[in-house]
PDB file of N, CA and C in Angstrom:
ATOM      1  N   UNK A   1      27.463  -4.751 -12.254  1.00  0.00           N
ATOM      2  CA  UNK A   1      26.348  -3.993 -11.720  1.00  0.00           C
ATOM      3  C   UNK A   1      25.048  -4.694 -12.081  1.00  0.00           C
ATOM      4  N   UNK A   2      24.361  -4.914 -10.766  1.00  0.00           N
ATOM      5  CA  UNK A   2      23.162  -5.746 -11.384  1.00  0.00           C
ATOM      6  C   UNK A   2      21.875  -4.541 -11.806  1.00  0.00           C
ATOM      7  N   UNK A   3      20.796  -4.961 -12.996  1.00  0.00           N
ATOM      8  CA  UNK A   3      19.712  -4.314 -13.303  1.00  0.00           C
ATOM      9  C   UNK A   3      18.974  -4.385 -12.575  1.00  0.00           C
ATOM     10  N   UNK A   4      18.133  -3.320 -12.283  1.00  0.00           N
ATOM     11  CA  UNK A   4      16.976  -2.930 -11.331  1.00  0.00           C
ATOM     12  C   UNK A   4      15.553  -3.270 -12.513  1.00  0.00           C
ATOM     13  N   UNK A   5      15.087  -4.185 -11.225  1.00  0.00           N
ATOM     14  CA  UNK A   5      13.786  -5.054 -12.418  1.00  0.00           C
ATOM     15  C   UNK A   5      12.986  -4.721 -11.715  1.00  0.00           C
ATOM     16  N   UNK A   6      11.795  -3.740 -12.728  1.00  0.00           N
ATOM     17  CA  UNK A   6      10.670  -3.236 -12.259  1.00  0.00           C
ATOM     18  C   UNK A   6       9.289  -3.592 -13.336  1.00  0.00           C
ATOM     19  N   UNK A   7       8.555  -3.168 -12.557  1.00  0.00           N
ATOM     20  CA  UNK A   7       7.520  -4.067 -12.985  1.00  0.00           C
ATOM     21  C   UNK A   7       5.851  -3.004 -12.469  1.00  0.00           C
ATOM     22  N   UNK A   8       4.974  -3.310 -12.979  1.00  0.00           N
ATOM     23  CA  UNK A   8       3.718  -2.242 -12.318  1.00  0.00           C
ATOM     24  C   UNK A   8       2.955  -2.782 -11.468  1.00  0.00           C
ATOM     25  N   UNK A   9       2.689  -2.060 -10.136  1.00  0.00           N
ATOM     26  CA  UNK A   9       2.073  -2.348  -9.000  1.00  0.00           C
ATOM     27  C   UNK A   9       0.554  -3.074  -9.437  1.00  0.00           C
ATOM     28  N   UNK A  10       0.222  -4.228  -9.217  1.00  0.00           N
ATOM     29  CA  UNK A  10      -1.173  -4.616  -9.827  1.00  0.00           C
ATOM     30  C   UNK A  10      -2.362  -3.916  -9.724  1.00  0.00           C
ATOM     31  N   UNK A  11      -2.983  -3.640 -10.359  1.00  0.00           N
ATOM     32  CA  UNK A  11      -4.216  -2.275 -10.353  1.00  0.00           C
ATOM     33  C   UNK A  11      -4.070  -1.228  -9.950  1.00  0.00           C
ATOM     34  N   UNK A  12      -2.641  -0.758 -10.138  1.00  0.00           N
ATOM     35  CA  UNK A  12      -2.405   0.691  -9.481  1.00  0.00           C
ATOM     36  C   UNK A  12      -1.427   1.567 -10.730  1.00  0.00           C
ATOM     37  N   UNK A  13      -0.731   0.728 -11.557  1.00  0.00           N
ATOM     38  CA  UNK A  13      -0.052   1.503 -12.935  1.00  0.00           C
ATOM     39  C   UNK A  13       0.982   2.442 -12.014  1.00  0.00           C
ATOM     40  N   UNK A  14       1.323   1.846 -11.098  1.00  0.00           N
ATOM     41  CA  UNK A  14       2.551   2.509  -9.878  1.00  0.00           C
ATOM     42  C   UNK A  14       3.663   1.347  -9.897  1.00  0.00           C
ATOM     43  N   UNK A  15       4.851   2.611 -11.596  1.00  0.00           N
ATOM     44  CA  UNK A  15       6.126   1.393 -11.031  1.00  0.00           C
ATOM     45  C   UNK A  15       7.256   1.012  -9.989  1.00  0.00           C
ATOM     46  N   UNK A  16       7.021  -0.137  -9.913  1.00  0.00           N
ATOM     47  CA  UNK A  16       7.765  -0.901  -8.405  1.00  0.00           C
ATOM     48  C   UNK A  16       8.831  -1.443  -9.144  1.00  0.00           C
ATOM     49  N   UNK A  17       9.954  -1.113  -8.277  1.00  0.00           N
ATOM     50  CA  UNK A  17      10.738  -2.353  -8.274  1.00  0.00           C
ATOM     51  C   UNK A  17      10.816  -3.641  -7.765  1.00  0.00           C
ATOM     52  N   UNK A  18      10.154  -3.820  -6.631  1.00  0.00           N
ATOM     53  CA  UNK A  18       9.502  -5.285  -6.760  1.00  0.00           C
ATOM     54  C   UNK A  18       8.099  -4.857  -6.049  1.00  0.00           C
ATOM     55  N   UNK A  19       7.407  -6.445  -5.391  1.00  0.00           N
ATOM     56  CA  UNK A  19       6.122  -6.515  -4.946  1.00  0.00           C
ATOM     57  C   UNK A  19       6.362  -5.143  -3.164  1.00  0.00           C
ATOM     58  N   UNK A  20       7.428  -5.068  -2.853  1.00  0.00           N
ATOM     59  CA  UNK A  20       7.636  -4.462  -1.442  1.00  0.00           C
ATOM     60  C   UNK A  20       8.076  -3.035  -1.344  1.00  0.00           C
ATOM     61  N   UNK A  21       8.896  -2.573  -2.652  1.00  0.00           N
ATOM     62  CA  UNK A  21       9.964  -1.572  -2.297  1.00  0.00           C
ATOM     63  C   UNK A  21       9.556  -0.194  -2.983  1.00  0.00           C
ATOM     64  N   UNK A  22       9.768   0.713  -2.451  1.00  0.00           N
ATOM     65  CA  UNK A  22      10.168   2.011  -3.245  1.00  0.00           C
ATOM     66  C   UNK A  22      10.697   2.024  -4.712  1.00  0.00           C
ATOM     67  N   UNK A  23      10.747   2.164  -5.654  1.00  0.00           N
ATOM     68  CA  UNK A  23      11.318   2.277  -6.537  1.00  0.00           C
ATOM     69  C   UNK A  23      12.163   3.741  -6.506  1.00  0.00           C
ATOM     70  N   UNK A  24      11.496   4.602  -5.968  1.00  0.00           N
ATOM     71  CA  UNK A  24      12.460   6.182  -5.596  1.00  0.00           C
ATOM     72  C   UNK A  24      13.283   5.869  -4.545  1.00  0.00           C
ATOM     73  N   UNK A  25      12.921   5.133  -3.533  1.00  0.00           N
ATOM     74  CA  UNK A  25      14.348   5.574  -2.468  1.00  0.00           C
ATOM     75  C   UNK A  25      14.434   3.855  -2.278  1.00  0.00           C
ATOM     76  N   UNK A  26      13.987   3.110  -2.291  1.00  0.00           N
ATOM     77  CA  UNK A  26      13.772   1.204  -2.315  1.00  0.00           C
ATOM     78  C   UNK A  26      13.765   1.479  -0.871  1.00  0.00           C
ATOM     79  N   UNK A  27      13.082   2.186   0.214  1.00  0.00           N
ATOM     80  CA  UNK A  27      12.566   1.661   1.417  1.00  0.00           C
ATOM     81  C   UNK A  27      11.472   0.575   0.864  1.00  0.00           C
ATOM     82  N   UNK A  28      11.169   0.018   2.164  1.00  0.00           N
ATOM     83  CA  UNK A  28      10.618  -1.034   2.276  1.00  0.00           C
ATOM     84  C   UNK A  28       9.109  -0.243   2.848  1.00  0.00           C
ATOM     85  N   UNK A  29       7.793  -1.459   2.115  1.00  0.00           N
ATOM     86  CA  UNK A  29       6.477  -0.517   2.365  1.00  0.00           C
ATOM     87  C   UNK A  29       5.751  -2.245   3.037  1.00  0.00           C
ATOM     88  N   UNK A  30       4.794  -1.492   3.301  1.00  0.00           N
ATOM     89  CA  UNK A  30       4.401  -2.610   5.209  1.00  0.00           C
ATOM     90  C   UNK A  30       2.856  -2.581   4.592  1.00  0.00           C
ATOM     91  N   UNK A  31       2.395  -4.100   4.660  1.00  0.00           N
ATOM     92  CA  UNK A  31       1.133  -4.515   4.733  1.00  0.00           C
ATOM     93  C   UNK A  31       0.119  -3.817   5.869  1.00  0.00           C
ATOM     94  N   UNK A  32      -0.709  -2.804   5.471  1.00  0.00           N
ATOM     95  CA  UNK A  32      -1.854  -2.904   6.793  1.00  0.00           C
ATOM     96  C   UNK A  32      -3.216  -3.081   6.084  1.00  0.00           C
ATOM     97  N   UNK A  33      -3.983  -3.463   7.325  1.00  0.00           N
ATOM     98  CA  UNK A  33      -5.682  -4.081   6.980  1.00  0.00           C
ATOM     99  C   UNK A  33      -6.304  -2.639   7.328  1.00  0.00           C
ATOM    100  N   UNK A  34      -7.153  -2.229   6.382  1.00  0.00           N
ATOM    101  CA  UNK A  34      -8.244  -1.122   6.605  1.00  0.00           C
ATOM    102  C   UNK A  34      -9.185  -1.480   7.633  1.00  0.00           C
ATOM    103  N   UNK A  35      -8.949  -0.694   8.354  1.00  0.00           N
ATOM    104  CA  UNK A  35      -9.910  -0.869   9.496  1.00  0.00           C
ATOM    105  C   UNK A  35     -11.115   0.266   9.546  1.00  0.00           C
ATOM    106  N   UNK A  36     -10.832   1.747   8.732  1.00  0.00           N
ATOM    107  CA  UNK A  36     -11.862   2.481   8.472  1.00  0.00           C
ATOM    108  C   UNK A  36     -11.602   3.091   7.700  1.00  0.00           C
ATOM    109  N   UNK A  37     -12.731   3.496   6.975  1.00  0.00           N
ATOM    110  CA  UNK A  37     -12.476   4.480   5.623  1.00  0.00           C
ATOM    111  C   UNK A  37     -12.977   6.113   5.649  1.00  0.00           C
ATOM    112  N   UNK A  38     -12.459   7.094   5.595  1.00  0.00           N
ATOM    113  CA  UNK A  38     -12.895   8.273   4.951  1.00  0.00           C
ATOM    114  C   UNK A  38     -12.812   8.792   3.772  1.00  0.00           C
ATOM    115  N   UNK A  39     -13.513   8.626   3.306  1.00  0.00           N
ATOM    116  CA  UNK A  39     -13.309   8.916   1.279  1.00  0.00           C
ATOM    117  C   UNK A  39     -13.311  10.148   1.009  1.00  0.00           C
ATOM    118  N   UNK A  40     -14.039  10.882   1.644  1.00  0.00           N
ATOM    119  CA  UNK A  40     -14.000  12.125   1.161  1.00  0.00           C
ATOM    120  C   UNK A  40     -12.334  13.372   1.263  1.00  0.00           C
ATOM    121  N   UNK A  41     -12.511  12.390   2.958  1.00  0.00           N
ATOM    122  CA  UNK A  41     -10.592  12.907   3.176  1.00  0.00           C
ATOM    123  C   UNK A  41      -9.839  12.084   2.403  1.00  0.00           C
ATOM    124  N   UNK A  42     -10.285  11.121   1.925  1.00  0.00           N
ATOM    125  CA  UNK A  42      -9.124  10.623   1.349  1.00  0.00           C
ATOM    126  C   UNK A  42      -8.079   9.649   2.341  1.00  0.00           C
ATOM    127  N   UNK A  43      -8.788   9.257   3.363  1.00  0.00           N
ATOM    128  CA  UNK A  43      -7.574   8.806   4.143  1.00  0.00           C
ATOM    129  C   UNK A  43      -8.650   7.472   5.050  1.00  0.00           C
ATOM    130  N   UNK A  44      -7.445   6.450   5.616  1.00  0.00           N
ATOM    131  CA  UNK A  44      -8.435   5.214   5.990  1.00  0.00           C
ATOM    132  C   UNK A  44      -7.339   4.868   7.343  1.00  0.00           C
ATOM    133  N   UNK A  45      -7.990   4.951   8.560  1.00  0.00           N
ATOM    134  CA  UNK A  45      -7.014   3.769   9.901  1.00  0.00           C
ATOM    135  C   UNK A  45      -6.789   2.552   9.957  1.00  0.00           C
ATOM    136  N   UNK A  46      -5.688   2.321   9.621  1.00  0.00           N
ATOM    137  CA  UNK A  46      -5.073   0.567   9.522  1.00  0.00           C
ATOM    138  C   UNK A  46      -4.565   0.419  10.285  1.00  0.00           C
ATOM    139  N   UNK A  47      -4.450  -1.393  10.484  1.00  0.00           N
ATOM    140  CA  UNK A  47      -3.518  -1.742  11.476  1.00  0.00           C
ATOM    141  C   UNK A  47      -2.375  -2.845  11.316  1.00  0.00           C
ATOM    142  N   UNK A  48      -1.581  -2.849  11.563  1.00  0.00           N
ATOM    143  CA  UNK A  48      -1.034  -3.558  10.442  1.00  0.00           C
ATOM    144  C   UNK A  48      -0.407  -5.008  11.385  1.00  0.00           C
ATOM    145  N   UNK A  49       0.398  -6.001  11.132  1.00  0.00           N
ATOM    146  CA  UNK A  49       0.125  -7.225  12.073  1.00  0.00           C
ATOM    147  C   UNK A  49       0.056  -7.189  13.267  1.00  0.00           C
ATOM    148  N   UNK A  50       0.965  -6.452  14.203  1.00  0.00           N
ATOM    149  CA  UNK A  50       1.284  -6.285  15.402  1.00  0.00           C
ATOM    150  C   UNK A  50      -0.295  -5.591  16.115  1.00  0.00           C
ATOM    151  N   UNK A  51      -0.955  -5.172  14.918  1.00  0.00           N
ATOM    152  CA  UNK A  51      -2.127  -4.464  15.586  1.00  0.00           C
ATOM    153  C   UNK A  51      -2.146  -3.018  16.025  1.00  0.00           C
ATOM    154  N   UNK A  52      -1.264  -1.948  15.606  1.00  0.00           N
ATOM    155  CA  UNK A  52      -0.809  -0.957  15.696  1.00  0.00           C
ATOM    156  C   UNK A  52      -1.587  -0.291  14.634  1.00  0.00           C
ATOM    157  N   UNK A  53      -2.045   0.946  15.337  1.00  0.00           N
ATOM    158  CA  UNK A  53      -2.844   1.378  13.980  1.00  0.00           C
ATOM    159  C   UNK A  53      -2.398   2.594  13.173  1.00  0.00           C
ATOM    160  N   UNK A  54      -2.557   3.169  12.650  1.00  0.00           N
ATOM    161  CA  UNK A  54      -2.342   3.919  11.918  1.00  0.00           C
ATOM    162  C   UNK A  54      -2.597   4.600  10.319  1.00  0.00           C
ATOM    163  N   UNK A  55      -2.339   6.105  10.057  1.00  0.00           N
ATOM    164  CA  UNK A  55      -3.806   7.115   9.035  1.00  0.00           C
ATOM    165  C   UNK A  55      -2.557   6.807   7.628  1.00  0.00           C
ATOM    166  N   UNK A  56      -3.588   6.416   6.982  1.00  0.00           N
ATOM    167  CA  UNK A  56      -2.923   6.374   5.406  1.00  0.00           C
ATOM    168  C   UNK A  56      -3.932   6.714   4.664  1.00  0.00           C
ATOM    169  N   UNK A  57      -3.189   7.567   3.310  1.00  0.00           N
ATOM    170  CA  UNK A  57      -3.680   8.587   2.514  1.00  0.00           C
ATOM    171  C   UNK A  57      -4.261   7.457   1.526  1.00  0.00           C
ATOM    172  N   UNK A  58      -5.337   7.316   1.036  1.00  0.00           N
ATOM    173  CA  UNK A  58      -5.639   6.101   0.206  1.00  0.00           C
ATOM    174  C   UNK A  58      -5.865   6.756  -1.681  1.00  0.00           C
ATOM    175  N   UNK A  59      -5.642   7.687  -1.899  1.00  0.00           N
ATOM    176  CA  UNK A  59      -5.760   8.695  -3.099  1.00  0.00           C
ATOM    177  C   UNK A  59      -5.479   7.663  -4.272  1.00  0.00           C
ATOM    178  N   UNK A  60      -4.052   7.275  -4.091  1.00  0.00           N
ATOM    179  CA  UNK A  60      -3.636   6.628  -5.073  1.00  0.00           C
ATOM    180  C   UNK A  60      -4.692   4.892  -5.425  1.00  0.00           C
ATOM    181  N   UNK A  61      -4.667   4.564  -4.533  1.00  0.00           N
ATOM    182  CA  UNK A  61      -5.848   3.261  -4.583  1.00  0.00           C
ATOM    183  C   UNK A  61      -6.985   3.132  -4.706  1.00  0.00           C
ATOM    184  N   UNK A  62      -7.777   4.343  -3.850  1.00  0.00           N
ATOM    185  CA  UNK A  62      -9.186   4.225  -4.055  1.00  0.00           C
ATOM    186  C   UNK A  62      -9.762   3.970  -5.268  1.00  0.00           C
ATOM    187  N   UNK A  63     -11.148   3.339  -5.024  1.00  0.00           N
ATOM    188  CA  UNK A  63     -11.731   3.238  -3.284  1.00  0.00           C
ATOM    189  C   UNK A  63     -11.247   1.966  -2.989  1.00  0.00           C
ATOM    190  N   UNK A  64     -11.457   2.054  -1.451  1.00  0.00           N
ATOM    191  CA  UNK A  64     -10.847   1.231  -0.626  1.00  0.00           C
ATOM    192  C   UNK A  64     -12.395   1.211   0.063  1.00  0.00           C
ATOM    193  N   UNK A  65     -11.942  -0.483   0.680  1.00  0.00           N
ATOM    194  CA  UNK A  65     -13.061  -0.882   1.816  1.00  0.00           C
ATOM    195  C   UNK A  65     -12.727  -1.098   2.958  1.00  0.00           C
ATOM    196  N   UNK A  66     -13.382  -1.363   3.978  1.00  0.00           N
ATOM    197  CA  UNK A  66     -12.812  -2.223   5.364  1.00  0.00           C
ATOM    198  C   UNK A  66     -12.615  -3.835   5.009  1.00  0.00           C
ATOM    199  N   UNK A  67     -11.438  -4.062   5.705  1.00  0.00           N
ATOM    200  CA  UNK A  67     -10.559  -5.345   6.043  1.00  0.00           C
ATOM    201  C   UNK A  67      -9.809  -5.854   4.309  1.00  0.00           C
ATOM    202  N   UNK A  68      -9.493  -4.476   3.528  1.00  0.00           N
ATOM    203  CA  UNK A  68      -8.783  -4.891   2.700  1.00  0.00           C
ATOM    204  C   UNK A  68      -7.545  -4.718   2.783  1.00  0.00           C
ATOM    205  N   UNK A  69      -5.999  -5.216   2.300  1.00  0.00           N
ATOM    206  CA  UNK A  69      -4.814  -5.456   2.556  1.00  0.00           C
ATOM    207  C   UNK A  69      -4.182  -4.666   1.705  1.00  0.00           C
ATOM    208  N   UNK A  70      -3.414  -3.088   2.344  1.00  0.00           N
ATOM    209  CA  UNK A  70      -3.020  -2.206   1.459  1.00  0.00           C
ATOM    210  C   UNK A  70      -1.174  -2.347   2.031  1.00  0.00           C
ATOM    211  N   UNK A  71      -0.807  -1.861   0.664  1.00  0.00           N
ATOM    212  CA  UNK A  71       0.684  -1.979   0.390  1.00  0.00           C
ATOM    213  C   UNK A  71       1.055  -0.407   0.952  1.00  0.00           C
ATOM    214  N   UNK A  72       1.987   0.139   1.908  1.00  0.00           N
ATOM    215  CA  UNK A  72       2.012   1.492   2.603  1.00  0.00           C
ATOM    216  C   UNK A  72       3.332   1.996   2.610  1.00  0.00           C
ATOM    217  N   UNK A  73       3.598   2.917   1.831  1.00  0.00           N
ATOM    218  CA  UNK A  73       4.596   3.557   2.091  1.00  0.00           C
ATOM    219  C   UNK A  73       4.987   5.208   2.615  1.00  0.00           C
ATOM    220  N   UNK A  74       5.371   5.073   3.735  1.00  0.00           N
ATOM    221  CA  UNK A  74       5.672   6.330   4.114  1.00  0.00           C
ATOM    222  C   UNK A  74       4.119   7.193   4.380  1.00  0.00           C
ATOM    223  N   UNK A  75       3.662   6.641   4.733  1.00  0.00           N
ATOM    224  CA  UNK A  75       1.875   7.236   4.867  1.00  0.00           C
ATOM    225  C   UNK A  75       0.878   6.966   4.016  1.00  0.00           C
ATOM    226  N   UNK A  76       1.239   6.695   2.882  1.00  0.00           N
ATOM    227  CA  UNK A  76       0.832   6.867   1.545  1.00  0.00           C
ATOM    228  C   UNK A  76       0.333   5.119   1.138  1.00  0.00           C
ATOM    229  N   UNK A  77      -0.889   5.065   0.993  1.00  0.00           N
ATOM    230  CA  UNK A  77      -1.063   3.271   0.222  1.00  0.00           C
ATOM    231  C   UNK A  77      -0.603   3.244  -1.360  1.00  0.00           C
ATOM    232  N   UNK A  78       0.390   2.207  -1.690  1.00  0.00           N
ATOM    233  CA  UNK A  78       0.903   2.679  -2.809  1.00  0.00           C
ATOM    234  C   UNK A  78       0.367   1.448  -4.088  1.00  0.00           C
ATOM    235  N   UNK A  79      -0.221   0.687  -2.913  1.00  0.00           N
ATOM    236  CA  UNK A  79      -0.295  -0.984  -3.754  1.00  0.00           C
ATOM    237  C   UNK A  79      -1.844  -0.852  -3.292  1.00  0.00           C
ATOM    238  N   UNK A  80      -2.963  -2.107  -3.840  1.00  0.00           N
ATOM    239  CA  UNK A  80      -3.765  -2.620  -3.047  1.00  0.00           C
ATOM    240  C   UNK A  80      -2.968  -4.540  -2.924  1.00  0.00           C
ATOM    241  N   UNK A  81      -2.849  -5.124  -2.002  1.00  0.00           N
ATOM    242  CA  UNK A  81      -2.871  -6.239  -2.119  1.00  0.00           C
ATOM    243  C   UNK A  81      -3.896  -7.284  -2.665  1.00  0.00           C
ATOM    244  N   UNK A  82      -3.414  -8.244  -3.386  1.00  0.00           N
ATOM    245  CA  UNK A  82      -4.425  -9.543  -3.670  1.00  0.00           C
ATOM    246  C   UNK A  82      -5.104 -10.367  -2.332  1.00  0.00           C
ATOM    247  N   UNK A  83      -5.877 -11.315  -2.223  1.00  0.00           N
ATOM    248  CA  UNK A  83      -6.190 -11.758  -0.901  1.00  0.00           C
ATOM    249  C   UNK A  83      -4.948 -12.979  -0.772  1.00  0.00           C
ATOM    250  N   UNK A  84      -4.710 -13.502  -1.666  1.00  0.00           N
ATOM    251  CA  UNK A  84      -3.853 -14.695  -1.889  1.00  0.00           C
ATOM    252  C   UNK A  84      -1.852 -14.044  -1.602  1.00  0.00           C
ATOM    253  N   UNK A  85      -1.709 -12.683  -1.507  1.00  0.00           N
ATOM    254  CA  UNK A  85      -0.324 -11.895  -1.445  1.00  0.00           C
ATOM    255  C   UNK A  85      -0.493 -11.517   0.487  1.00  0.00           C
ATOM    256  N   UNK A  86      -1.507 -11.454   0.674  1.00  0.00           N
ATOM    257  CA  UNK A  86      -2.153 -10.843   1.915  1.00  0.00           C
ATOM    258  C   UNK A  86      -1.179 -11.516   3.123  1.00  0.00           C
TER     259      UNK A  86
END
């Protein structure tokens, strides 16, 4: 049985099992670029490569800016990305 190697999401103290996955269910979480921010809701429209956009809850990360590279799971930004991971 192999060990599950986890490690903490960089500036977020959110443990991952790796740089991509869930550590609760290990789905897989999807790069999108902030394209707008609402802070007060708490929530920002990204789009992610294909250019598809879509509302993620930014709670756990904030603050967040426009055209920064958030780690997304299930609605939720769970990572912020580095520019160099981007």
């Amino acid at each position: 049985m192999n060990a599950l190697s986890v490690h903490l999401a960089p500036g977020t103290g959110i443990v991952c099992a790796d740089d991509q996955h869930c550590v609760t269910c290990s789905d897989a979480a999807d790069p999108v670029r902030v394209v707008c921010v609402d802070a007060t809701g708490g929530l920002a429209v990204c789009e992610d490569e294909h250019g598809s956009g879509c509302e993620v809850m930014i709670d756990l990360v904030a603050p967040v800016v426009c055209g920064e590279v958030l780690l997304v799971h299930a609605g939720v930004a769970i990572a912020r990305l580095e520019r160099e991971d981007a």
